[in-house]
N, C-alpha and C. Protein backbone atom coordinates (compact mmCIF):
# COMPACT_ATOMS: atom_id res chain seq x y z
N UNK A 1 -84.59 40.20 -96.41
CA UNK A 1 -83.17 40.29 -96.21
C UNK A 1 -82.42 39.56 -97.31
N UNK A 2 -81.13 40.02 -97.60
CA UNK A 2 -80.41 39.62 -98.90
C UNK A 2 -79.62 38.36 -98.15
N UNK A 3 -79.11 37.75 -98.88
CA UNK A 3 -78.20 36.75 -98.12
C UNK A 3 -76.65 37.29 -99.06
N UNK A 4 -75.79 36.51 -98.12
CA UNK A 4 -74.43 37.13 -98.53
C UNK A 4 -73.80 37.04 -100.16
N UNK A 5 -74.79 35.85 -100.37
CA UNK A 5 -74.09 35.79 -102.31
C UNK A 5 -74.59 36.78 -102.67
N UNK A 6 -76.02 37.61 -102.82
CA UNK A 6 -76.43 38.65 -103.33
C UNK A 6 -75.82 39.86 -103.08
N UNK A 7 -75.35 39.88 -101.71
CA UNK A 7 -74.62 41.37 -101.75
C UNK A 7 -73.26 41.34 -102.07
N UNK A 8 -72.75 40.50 -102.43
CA UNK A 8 -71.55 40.18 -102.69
C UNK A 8 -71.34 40.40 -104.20
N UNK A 9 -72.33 40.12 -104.88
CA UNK A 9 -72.91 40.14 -106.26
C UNK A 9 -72.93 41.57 -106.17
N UNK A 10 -73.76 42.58 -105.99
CA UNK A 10 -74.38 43.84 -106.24
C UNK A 10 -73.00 44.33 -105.96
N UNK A 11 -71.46 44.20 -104.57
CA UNK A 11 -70.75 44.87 -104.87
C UNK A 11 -69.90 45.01 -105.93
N UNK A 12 -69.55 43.86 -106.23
CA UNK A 12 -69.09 43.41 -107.28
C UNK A 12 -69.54 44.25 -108.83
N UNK A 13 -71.04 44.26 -108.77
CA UNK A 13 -71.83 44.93 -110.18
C UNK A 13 -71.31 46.39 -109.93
N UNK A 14 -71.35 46.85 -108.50
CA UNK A 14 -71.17 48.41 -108.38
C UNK A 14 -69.85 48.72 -108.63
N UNK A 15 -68.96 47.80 -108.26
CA UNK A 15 -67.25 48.26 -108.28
C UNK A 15 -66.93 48.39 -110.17
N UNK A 16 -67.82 46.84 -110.94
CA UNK A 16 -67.34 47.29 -111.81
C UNK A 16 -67.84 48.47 -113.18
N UNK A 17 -68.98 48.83 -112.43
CA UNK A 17 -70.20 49.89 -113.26
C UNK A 17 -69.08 50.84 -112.86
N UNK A 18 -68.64 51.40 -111.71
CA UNK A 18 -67.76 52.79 -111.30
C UNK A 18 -66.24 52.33 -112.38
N UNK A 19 -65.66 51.46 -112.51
CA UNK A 19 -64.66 51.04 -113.41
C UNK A 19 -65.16 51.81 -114.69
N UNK A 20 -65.95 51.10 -115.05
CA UNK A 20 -66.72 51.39 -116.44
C UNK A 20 -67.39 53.04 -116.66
N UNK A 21 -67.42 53.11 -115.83
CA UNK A 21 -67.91 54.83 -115.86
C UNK A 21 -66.72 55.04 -116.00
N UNK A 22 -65.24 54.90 -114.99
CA UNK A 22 -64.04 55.62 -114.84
C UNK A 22 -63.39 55.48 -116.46
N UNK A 23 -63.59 54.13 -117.12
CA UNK A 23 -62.92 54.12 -118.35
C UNK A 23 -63.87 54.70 -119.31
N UNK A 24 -64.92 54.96 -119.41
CA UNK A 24 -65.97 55.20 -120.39
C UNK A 24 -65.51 57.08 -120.29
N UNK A 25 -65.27 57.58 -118.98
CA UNK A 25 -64.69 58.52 -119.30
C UNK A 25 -63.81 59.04 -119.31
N UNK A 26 -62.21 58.23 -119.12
CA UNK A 26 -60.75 58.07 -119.78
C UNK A 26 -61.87 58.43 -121.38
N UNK A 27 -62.17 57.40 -121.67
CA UNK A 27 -62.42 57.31 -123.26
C UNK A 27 -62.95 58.86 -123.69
N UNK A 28 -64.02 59.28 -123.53
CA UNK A 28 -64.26 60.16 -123.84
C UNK A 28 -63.68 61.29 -123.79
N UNK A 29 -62.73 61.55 -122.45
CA UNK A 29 -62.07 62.56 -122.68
C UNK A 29 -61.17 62.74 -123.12
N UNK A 30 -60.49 64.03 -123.94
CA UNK A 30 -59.64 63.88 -125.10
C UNK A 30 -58.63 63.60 -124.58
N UNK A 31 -57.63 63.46 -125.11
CA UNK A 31 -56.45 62.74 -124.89
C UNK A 31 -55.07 63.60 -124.12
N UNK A 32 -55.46 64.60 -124.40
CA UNK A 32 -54.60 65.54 -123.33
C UNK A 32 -55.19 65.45 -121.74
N UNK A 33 -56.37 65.53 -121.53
CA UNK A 33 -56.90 65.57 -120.67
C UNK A 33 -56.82 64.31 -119.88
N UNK A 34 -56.62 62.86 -120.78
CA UNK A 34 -55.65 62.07 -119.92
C UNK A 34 -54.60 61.86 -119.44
N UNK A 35 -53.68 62.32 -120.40
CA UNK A 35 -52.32 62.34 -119.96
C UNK A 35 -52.14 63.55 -118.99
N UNK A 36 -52.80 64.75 -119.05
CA UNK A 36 -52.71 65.68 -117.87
C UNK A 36 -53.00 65.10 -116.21
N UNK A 37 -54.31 63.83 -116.41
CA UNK A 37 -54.48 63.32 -115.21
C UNK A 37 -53.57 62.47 -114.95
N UNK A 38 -52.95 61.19 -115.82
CA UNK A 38 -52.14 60.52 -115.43
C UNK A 38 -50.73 61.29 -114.45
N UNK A 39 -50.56 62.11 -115.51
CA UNK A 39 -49.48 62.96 -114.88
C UNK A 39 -49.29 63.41 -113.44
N UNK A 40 -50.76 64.01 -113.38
CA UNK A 40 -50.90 64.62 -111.92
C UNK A 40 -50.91 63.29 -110.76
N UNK A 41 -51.66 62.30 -111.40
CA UNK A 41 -51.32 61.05 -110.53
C UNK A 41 -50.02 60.74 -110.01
N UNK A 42 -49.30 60.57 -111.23
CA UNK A 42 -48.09 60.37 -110.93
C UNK A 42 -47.12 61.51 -110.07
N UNK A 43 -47.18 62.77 -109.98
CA UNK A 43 -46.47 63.96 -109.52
C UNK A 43 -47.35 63.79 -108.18
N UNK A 44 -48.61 63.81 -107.54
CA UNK A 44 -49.17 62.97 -106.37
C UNK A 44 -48.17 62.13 -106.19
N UNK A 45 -48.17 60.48 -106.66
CA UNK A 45 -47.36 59.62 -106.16
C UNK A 45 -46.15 60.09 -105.53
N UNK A 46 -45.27 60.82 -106.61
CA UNK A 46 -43.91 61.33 -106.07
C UNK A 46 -44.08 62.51 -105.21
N UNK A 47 -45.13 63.12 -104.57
CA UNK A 47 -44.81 63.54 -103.69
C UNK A 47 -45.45 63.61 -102.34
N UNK A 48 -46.14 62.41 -102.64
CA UNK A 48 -45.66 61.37 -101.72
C UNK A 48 -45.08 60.92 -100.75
N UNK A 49 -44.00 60.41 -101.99
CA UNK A 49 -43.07 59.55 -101.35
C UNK A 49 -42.13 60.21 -101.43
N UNK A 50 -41.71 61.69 -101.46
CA UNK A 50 -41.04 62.43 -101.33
C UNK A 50 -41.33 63.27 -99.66
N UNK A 51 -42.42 63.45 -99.27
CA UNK A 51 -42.78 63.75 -98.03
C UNK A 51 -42.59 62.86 -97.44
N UNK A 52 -42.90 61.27 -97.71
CA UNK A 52 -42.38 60.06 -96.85
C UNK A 52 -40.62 60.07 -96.35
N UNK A 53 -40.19 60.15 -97.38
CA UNK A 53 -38.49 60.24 -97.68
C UNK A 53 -37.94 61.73 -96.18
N UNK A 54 -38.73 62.51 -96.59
CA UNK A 54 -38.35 63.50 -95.76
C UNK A 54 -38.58 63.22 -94.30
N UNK A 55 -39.55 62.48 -94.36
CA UNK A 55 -40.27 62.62 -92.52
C UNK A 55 -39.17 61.51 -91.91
N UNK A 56 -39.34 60.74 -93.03
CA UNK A 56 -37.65 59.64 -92.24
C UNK A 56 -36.40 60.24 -92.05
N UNK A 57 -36.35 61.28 -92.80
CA UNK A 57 -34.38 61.76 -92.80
C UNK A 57 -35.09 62.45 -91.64
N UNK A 58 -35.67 63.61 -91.28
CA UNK A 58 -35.86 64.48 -90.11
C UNK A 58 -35.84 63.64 -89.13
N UNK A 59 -36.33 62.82 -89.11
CA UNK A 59 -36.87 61.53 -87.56
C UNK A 59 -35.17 60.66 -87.37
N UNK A 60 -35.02 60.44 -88.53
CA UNK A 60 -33.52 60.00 -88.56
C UNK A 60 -31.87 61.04 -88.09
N UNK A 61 -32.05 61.75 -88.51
CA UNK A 61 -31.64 63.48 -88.14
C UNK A 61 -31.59 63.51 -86.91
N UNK A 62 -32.71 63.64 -86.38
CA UNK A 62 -33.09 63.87 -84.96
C UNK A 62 -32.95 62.82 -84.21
N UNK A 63 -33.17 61.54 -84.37
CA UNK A 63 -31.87 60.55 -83.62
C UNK A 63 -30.87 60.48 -83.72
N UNK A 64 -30.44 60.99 -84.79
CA UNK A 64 -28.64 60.81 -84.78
C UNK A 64 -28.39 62.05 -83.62
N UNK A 65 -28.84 63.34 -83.68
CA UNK A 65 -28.50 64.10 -82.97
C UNK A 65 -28.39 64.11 -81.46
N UNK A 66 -30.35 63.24 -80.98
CA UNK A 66 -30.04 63.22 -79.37
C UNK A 66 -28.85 62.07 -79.42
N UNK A 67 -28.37 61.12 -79.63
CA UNK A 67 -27.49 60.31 -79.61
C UNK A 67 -26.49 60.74 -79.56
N UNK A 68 -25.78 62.37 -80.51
CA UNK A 68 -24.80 62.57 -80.04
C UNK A 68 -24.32 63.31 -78.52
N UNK A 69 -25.69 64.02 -78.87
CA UNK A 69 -26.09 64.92 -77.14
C UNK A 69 -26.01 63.99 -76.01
N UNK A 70 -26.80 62.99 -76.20
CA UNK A 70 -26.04 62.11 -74.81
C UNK A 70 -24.78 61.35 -75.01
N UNK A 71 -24.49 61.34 -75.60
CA UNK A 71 -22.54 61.01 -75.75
C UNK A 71 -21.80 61.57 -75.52
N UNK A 72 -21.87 63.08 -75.52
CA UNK A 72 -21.50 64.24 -75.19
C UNK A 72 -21.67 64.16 -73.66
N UNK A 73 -23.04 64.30 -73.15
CA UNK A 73 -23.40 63.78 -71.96
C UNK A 73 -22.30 62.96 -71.10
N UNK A 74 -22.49 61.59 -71.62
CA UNK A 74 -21.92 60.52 -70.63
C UNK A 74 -20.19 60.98 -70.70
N UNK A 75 -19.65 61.18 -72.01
CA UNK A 75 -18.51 61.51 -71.73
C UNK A 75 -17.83 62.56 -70.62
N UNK A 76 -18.45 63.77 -70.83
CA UNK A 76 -18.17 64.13 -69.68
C UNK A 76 -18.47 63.86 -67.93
N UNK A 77 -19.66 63.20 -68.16
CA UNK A 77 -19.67 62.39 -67.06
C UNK A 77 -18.66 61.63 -66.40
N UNK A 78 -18.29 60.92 -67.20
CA UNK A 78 -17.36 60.30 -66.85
C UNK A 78 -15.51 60.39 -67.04
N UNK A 79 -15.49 61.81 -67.54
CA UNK A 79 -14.62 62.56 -67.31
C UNK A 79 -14.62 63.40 -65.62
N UNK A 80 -15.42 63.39 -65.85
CA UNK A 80 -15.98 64.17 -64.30
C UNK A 80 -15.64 62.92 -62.98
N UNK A 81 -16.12 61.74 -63.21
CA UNK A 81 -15.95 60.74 -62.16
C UNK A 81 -14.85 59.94 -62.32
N UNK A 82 -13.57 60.25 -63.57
CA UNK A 82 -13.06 59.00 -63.54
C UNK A 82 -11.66 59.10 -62.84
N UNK A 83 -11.75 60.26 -62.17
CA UNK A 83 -10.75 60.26 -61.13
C UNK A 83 -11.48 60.05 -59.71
N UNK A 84 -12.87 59.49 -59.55
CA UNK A 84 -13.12 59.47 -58.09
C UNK A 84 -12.37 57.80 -57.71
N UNK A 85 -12.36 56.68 -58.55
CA UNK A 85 -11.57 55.73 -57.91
C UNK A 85 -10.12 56.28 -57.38
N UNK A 86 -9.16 56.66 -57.82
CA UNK A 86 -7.97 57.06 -57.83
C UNK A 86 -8.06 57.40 -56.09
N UNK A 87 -8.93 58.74 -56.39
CA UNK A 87 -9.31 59.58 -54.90
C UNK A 87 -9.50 59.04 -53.76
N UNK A 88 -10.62 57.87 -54.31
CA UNK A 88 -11.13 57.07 -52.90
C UNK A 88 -10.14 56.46 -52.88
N UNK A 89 -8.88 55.82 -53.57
CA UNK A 89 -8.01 55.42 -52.68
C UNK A 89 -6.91 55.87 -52.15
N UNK A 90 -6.94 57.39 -52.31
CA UNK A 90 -5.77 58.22 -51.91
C UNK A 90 -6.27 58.69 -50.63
N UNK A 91 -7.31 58.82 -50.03
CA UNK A 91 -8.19 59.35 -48.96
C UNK A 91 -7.55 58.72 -47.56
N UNK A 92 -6.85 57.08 -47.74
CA UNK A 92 -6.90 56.57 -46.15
C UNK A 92 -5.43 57.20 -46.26
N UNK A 93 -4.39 57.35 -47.60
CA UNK A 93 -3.31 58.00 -47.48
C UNK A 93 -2.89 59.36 -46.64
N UNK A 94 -3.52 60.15 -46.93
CA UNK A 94 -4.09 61.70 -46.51
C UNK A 94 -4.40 61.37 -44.86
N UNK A 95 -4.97 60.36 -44.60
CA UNK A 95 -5.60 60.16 -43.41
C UNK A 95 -4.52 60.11 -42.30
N UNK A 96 -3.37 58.83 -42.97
CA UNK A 96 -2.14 58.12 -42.24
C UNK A 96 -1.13 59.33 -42.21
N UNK A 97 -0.90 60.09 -43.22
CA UNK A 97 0.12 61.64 -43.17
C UNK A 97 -0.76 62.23 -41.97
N UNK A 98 -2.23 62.44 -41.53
CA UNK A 98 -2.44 63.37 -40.55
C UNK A 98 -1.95 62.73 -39.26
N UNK A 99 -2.45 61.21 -39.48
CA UNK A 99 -1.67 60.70 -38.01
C UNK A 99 -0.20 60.77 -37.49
N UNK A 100 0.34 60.52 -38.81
CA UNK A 100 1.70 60.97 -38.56
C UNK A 100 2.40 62.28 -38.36
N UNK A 101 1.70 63.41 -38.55
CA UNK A 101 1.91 64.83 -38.33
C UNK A 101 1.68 64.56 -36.72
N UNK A 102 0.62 64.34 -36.62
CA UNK A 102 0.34 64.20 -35.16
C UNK A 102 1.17 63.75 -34.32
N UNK A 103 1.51 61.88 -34.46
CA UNK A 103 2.65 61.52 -33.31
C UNK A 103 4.09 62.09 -33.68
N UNK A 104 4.23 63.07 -35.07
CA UNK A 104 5.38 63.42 -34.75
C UNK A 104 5.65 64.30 -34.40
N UNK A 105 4.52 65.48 -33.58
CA UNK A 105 4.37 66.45 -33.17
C UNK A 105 5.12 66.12 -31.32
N UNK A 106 4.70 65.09 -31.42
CA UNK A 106 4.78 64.26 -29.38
C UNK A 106 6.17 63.43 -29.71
N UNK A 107 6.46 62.76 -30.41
CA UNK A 107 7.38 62.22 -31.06
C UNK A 107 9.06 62.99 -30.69
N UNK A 108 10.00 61.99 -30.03
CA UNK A 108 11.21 62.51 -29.73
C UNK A 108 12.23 61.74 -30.83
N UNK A 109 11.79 60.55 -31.18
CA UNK A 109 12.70 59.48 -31.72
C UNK A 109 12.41 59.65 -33.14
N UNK A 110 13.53 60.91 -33.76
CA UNK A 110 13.29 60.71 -35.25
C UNK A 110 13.08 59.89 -35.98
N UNK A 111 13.83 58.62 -35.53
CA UNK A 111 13.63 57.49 -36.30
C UNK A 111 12.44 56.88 -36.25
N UNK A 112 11.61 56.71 -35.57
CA UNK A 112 10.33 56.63 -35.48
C UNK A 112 9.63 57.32 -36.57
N UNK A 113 10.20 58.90 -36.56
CA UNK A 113 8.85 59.53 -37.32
C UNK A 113 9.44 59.10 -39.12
N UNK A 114 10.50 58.93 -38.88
CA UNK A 114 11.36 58.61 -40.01
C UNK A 114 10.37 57.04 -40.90
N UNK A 115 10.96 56.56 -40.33
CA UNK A 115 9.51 55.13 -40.55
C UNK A 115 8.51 55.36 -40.69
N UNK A 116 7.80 56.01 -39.90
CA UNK A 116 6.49 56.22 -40.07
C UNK A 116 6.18 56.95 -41.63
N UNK A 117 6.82 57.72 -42.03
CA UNK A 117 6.58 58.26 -42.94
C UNK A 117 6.70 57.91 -44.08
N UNK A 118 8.29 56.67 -43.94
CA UNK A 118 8.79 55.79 -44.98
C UNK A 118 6.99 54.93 -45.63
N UNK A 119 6.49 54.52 -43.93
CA UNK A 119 5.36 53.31 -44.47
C UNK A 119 4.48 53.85 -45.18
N UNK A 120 4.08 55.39 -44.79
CA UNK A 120 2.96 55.99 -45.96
C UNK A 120 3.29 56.24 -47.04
N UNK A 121 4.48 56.62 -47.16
CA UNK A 121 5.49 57.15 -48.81
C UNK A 121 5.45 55.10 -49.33
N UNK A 122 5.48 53.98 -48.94
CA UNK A 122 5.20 53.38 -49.37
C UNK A 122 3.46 52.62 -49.79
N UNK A 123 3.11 52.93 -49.14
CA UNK A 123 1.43 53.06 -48.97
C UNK A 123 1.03 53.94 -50.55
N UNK A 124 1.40 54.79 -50.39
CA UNK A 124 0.77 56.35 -51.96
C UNK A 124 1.66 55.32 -52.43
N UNK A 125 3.06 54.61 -53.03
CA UNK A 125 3.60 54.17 -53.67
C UNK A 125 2.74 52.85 -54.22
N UNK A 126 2.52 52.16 -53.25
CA UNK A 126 1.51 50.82 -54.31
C UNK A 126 0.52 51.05 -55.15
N UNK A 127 -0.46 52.07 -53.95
CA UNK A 127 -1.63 52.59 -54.83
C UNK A 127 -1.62 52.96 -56.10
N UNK A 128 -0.53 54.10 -56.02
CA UNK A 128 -0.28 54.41 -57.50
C UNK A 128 -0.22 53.14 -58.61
N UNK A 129 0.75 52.61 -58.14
CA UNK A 129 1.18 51.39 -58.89
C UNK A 129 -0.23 50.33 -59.39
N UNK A 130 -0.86 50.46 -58.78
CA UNK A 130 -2.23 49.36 -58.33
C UNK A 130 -3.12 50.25 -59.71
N UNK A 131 -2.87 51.20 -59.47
CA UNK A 131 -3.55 52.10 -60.70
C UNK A 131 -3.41 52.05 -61.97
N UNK A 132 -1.96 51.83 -61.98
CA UNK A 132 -1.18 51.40 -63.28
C UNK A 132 -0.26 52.43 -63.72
N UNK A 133 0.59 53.24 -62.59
CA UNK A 133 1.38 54.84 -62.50
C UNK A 133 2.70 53.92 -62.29
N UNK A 134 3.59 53.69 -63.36
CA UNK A 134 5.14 53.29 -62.78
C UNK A 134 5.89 54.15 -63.03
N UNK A 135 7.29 53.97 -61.75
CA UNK A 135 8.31 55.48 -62.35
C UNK A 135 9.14 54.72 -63.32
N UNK A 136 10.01 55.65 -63.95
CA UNK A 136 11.15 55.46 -64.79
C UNK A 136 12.70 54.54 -64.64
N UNK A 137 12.30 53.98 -63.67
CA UNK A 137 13.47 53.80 -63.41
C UNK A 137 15.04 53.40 -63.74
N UNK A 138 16.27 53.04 -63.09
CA UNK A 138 17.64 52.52 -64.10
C UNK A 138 17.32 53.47 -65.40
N UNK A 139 17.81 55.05 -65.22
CA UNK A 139 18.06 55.53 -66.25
C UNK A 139 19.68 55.91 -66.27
N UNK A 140 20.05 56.02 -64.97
CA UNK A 140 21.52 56.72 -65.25
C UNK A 140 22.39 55.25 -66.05
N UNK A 141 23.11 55.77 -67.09
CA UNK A 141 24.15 54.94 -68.15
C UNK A 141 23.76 54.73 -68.71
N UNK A 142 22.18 54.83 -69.27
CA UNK A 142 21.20 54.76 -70.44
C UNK A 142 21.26 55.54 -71.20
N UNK A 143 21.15 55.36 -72.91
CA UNK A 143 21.19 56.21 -73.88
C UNK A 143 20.25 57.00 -73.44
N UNK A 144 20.03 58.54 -73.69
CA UNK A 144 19.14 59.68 -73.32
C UNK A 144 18.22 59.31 -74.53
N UNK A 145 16.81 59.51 -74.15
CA UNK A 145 15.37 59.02 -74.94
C UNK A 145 14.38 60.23 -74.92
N UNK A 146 14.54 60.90 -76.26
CA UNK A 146 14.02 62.02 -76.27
C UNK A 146 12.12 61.53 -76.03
N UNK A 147 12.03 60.59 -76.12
CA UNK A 147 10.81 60.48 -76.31
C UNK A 147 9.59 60.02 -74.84
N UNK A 148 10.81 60.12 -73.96
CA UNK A 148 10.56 59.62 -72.09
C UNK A 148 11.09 60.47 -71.40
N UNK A 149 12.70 61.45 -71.94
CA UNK A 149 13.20 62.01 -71.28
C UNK A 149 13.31 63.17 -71.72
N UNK A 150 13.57 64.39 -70.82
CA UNK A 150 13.49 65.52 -70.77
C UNK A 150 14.88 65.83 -70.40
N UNK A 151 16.22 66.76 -71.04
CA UNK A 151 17.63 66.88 -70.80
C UNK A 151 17.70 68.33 -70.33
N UNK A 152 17.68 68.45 -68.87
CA UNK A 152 17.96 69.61 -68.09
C UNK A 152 19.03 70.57 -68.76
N UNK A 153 20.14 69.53 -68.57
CA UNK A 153 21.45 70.14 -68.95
C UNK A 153 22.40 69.35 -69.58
N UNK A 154 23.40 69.52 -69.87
CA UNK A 154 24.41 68.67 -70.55
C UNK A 154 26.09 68.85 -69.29
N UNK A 155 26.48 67.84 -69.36
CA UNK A 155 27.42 68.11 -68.45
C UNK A 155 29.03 67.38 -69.32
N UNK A 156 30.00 68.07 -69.29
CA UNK A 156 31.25 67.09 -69.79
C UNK A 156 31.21 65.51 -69.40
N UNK A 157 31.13 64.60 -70.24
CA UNK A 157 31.20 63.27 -69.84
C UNK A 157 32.44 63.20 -69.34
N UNK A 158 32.44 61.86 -68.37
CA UNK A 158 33.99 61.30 -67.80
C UNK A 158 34.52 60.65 -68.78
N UNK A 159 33.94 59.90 -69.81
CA UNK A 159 34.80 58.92 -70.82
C UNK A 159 33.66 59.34 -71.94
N UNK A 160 34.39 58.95 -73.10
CA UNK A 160 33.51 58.73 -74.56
C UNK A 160 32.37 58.13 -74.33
N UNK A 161 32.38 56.86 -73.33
CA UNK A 161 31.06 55.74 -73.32
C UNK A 161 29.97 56.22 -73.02
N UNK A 162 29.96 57.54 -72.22
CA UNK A 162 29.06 58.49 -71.47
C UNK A 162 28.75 59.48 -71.97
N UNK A 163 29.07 59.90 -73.61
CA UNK A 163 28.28 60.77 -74.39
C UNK A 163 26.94 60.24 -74.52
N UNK A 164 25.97 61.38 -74.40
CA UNK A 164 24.46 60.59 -75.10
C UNK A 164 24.20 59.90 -74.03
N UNK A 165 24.74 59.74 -73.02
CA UNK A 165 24.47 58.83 -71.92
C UNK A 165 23.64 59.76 -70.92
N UNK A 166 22.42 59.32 -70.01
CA UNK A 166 21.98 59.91 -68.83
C UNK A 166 22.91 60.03 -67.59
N UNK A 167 23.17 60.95 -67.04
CA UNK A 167 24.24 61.05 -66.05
C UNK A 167 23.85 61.00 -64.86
N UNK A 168 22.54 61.66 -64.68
CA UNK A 168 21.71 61.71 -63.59
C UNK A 168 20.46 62.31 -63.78
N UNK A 169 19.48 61.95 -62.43
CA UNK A 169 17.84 62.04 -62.84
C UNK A 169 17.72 62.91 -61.72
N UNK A 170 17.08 64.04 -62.13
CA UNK A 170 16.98 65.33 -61.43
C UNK A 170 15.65 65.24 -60.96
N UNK A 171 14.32 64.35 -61.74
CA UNK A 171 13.20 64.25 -61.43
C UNK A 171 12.79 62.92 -61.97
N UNK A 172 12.28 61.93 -61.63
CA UNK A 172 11.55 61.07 -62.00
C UNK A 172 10.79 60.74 -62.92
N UNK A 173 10.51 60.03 -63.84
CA UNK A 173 9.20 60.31 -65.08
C UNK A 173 8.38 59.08 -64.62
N UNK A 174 7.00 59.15 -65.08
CA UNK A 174 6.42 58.09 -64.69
C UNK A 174 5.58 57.73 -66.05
N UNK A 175 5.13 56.44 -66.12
CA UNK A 175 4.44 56.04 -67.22
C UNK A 175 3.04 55.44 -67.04
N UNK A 176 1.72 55.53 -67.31
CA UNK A 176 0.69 55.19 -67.03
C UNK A 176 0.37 54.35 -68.01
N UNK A 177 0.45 52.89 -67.93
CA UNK A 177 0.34 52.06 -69.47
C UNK A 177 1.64 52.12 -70.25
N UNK A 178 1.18 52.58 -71.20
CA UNK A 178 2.22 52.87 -72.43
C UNK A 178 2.66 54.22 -72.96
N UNK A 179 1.81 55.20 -72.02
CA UNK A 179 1.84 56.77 -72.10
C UNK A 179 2.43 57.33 -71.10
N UNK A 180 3.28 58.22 -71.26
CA UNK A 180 3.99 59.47 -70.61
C UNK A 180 3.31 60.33 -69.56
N UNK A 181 3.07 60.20 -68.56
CA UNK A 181 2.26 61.22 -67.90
C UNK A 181 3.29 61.86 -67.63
N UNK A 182 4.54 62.30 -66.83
CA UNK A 182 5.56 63.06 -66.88
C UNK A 182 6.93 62.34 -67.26
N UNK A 183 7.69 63.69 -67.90
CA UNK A 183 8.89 62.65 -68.53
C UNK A 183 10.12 63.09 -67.50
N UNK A 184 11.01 62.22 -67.41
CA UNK A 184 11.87 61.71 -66.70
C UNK A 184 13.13 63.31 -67.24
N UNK A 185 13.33 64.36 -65.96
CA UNK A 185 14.26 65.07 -66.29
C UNK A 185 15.63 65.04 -66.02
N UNK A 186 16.69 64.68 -66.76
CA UNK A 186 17.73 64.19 -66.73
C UNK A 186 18.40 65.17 -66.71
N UNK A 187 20.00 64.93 -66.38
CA UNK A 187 21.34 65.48 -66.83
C UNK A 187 22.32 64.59 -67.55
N UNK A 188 22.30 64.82 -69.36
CA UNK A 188 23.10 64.16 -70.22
C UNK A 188 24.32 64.43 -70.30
N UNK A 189 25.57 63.44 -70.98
CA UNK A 189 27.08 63.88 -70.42
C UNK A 189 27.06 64.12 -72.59
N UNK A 190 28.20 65.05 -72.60
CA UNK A 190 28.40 65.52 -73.38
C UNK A 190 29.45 65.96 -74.53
């Protein structure tokens, strides 16, 4: 049996005898015939690392893509659900209008059903609010605001001060944040 310096030795002799063969026949062969191999080495190398380059953009490609597919995804998802808070709290509203259809069906004392109805019309009123839905309000004697308000009609003002002025609110506008969900339809004096 060899011990490890000896074979360590013999690889060593073999790696550099195959060197020496490899340059002994660089040498011998003519000189085109090296630069033809170098070449091909090199056009190997680059393509390569040109197949490397590619397998990353495709793999890269193809994550960017499912990434947009589920973004696409969740968005509508949650286009889809982002009116169920709103809902679930409009539901006990809906509930209190059926009760009140009801006792005002048995109901003699308008004023009763009168209230009753006031408390749910205030009830849908917080919620909204709780949501972040405010109306327009104090528009009449206000300069008309093309950009909140909507001008039904124009009516002769009573004085000069009341040109351009809102005269009256035919419909309500409401604002969600800082955005317009409906605009406030007026009658401007003229």
């Amino acid at each position: 049996m060899k011990n490890k310096k000896e074979e360590t030795e013999e690889v060593k002799n073999s790696q550099s005898a195959e060197s020496e063969v490899e340059t002994s026949t660089l040498e011998t062969m003519p000189e085109e015939q090296v630069e033809e191999k170098e070449e091909s080495n090199a056009s190997e190398k680059l393509e390569a690392e040109l197949a490397e380059v590619k397998d990353k953009y495709l793999r890269l490609y193809s994550d960017f893509e499912n990434f947009r597919k589920r973004n696409a995804k969740e968005r509508l998802d949650l286009i889809k659900t982002a009116s169920e808070d709103v809902l679930r709290d409009l539901i006990p509203v809906v509930d209190d209008f059926e009760r009140a259809f009801k006792a005002g069906e048995k109901e003699t004392d308008t004023v009763k059903i009168i209230e009753g109805n006031r408390l749910v019309f205030q009830k849908l009123l917080r919620i909204l609010e709780n949501k972040g839905l405010k109306p327009m309000d104090d528009l009449i004697g206000k300069p008309f605001d093309a950009d909140t308000q909507e001008a039904i009609t124009q009516v002769p003002a009573s004085s000069d001060e009341m040109k351009g002025m809102v005269i009256d609110v035919v419909e309500k506008g409401y604002t969600l944040g800082d955005k317009v969900v409906r605009f406030a339809k007026v009658v401007t004096g003229a």
